[in-house]
N, C-alpha and C. Protein backbone atom coordinates (compact mmCIF):
# COMPACT_ATOMS: atom_id res chain seq x y z
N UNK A 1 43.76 88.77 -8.56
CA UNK A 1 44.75 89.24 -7.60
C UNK A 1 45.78 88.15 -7.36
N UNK A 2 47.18 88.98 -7.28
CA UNK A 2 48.42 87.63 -6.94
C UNK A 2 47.79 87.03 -5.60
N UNK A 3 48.73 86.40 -5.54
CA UNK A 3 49.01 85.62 -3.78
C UNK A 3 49.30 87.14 -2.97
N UNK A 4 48.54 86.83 -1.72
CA UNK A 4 48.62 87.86 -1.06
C UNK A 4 49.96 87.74 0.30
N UNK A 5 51.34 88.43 0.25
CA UNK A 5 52.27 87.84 1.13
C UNK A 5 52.24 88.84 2.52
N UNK A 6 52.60 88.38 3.69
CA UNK A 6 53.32 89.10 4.78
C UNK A 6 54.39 89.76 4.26
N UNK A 7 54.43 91.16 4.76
CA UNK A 7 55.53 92.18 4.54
C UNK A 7 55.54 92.97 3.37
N UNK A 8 54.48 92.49 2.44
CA UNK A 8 54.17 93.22 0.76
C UNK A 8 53.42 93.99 1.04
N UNK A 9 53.27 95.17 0.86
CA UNK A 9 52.83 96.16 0.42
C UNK A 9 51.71 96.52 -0.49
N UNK A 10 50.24 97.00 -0.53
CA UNK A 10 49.48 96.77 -0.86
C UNK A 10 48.16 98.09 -0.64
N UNK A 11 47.88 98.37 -2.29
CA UNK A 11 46.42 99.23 -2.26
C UNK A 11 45.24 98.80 -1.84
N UNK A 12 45.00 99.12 -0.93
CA UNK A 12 43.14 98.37 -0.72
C UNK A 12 42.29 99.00 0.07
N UNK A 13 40.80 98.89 0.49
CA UNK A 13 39.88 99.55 1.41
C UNK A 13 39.61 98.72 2.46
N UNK A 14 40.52 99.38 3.81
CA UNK A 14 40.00 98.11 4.68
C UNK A 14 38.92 98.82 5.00
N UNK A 15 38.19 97.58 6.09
CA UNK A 15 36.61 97.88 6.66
C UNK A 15 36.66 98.99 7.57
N UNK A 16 35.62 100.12 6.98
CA UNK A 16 35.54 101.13 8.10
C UNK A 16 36.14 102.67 7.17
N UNK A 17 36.76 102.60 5.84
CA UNK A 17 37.82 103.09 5.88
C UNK A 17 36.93 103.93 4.21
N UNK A 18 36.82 105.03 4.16
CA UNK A 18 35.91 105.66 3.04
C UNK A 18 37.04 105.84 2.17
N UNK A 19 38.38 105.98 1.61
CA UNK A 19 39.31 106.00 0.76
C UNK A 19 40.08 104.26 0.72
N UNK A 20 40.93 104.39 -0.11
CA UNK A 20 41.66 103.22 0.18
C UNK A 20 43.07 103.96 0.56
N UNK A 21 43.42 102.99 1.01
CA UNK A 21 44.91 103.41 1.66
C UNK A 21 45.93 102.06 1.20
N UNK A 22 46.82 102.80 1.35
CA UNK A 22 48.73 102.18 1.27
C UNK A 22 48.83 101.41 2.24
N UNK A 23 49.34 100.06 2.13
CA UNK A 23 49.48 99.33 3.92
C UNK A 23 50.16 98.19 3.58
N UNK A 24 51.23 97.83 4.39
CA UNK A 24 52.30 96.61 4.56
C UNK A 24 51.04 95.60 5.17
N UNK A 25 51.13 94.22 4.57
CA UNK A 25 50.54 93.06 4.95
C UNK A 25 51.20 92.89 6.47
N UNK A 26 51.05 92.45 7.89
CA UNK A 26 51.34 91.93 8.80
C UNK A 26 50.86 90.64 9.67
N UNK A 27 49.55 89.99 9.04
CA UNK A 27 48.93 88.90 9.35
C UNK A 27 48.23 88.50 8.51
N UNK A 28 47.88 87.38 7.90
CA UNK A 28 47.18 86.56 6.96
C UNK A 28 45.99 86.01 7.59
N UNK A 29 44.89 85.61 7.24
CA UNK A 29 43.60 84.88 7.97
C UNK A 29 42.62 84.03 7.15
N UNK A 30 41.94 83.62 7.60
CA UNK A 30 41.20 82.88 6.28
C UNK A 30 40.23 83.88 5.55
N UNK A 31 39.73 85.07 5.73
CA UNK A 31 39.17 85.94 4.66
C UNK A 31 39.68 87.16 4.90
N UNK A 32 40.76 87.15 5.73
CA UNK A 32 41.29 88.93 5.87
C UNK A 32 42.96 89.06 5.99
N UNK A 33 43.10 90.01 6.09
CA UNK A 33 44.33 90.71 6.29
C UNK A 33 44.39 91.90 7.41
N UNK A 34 45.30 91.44 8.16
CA UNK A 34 45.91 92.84 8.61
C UNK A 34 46.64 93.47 8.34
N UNK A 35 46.67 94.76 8.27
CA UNK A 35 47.65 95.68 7.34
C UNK A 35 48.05 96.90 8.12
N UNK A 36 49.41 97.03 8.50
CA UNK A 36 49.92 98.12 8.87
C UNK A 36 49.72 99.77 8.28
N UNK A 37 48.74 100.42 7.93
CA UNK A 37 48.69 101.49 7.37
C UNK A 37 49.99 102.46 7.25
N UNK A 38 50.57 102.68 5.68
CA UNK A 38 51.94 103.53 5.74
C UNK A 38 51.25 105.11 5.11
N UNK A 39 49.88 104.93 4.15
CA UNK A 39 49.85 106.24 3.04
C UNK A 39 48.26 106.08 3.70
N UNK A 40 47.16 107.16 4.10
CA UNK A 40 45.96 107.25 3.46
C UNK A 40 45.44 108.59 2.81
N UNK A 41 44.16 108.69 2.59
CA UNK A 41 43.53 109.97 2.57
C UNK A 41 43.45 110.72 3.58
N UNK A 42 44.06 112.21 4.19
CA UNK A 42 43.58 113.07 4.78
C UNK A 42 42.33 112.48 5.31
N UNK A 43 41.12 112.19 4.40
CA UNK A 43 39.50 112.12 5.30
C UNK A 43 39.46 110.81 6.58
N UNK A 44 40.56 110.26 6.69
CA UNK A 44 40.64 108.83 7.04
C UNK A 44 41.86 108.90 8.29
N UNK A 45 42.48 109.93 8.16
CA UNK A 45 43.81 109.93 8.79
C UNK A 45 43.28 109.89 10.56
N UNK A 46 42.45 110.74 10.83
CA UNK A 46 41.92 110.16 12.49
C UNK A 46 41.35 108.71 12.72
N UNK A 47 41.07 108.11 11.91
CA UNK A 47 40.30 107.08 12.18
C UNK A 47 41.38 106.33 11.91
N UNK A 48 42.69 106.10 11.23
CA UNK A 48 43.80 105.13 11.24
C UNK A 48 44.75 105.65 12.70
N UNK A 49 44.86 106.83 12.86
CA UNK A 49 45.69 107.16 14.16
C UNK A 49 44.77 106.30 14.71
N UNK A 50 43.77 106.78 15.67
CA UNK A 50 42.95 105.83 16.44
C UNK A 50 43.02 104.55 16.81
N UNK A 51 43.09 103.52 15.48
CA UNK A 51 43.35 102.12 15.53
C UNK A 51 44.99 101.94 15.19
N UNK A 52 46.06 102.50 16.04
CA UNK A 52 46.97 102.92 15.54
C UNK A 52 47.83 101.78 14.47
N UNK A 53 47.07 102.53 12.89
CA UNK A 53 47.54 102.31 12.09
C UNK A 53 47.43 101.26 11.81
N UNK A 54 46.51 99.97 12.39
CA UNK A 54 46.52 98.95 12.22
C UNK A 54 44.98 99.04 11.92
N UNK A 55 44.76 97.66 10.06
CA UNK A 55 42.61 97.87 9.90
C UNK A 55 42.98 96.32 9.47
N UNK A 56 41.65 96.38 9.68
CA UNK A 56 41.07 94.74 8.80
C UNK A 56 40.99 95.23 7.33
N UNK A 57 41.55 94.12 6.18
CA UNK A 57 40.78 94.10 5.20
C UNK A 57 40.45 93.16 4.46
N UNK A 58 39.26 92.75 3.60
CA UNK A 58 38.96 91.52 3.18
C UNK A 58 39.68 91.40 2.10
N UNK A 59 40.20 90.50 1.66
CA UNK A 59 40.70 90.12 0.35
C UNK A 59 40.86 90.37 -0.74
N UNK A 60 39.46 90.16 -0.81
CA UNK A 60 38.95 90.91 -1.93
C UNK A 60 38.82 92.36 -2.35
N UNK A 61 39.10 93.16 -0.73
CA UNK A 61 39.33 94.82 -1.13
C UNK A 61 40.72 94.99 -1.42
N UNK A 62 41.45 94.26 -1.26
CA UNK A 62 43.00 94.64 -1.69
C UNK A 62 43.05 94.52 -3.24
N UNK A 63 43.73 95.56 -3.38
CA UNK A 63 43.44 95.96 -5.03
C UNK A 63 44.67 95.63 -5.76
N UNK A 64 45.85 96.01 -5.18
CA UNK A 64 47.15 95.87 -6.11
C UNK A 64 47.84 96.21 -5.42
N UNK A 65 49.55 95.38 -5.92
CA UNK A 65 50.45 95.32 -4.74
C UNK A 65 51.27 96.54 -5.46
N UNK A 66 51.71 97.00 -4.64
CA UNK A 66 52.68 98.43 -4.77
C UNK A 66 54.01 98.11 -4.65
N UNK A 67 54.93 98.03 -5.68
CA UNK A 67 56.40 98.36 -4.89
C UNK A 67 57.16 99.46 -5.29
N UNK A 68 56.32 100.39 -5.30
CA UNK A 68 57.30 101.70 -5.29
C UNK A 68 56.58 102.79 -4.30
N UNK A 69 57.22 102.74 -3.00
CA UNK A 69 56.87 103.28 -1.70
C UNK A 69 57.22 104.60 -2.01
N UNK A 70 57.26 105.59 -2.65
CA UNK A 70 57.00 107.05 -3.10
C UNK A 70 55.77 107.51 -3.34
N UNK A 71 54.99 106.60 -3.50
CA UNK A 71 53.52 107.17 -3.84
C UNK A 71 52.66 107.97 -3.02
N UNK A 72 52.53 109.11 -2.95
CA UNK A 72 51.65 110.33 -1.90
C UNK A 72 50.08 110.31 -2.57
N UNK A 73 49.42 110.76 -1.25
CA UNK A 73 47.99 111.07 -1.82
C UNK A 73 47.90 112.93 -2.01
């Protein structure tokens, strides 16, 4: 995986979260990320309203950075 930046955009499974979802980086940490949720799965969509739109994810679940913000589930 690249360097992981604030404001990039990014596929991954944060904790808690049974699909992976679409999400802008907004805080860096020493084993996580916070990520603004923009795209998920339908099965997931109450549980991101809830934490509105904001999850933990480890590092290592971020999968690949996205830059083409058209992508639907």
């Amino acid at each position: 995986m690249e360097e992981i930046k604030i404001g990039a955009q990014y596929k991954c499974l944060p904790v808690g979260s049974q699909r992976e979802v679409i999400g802008v980086v907004e805080q860096l940490y020493t084993n996580i990320a916070v990520i603004n949720v923009t795209e998920c799965d339908p099965c997931d969509e109450l549980m991101v309203q809830e934490l509105q739109n904001r999850m933990v994810v480890k590092y290592q679940d971020i999968k690949k950075s996205i830059s083409d913000k058209s992508l639907a589930y």
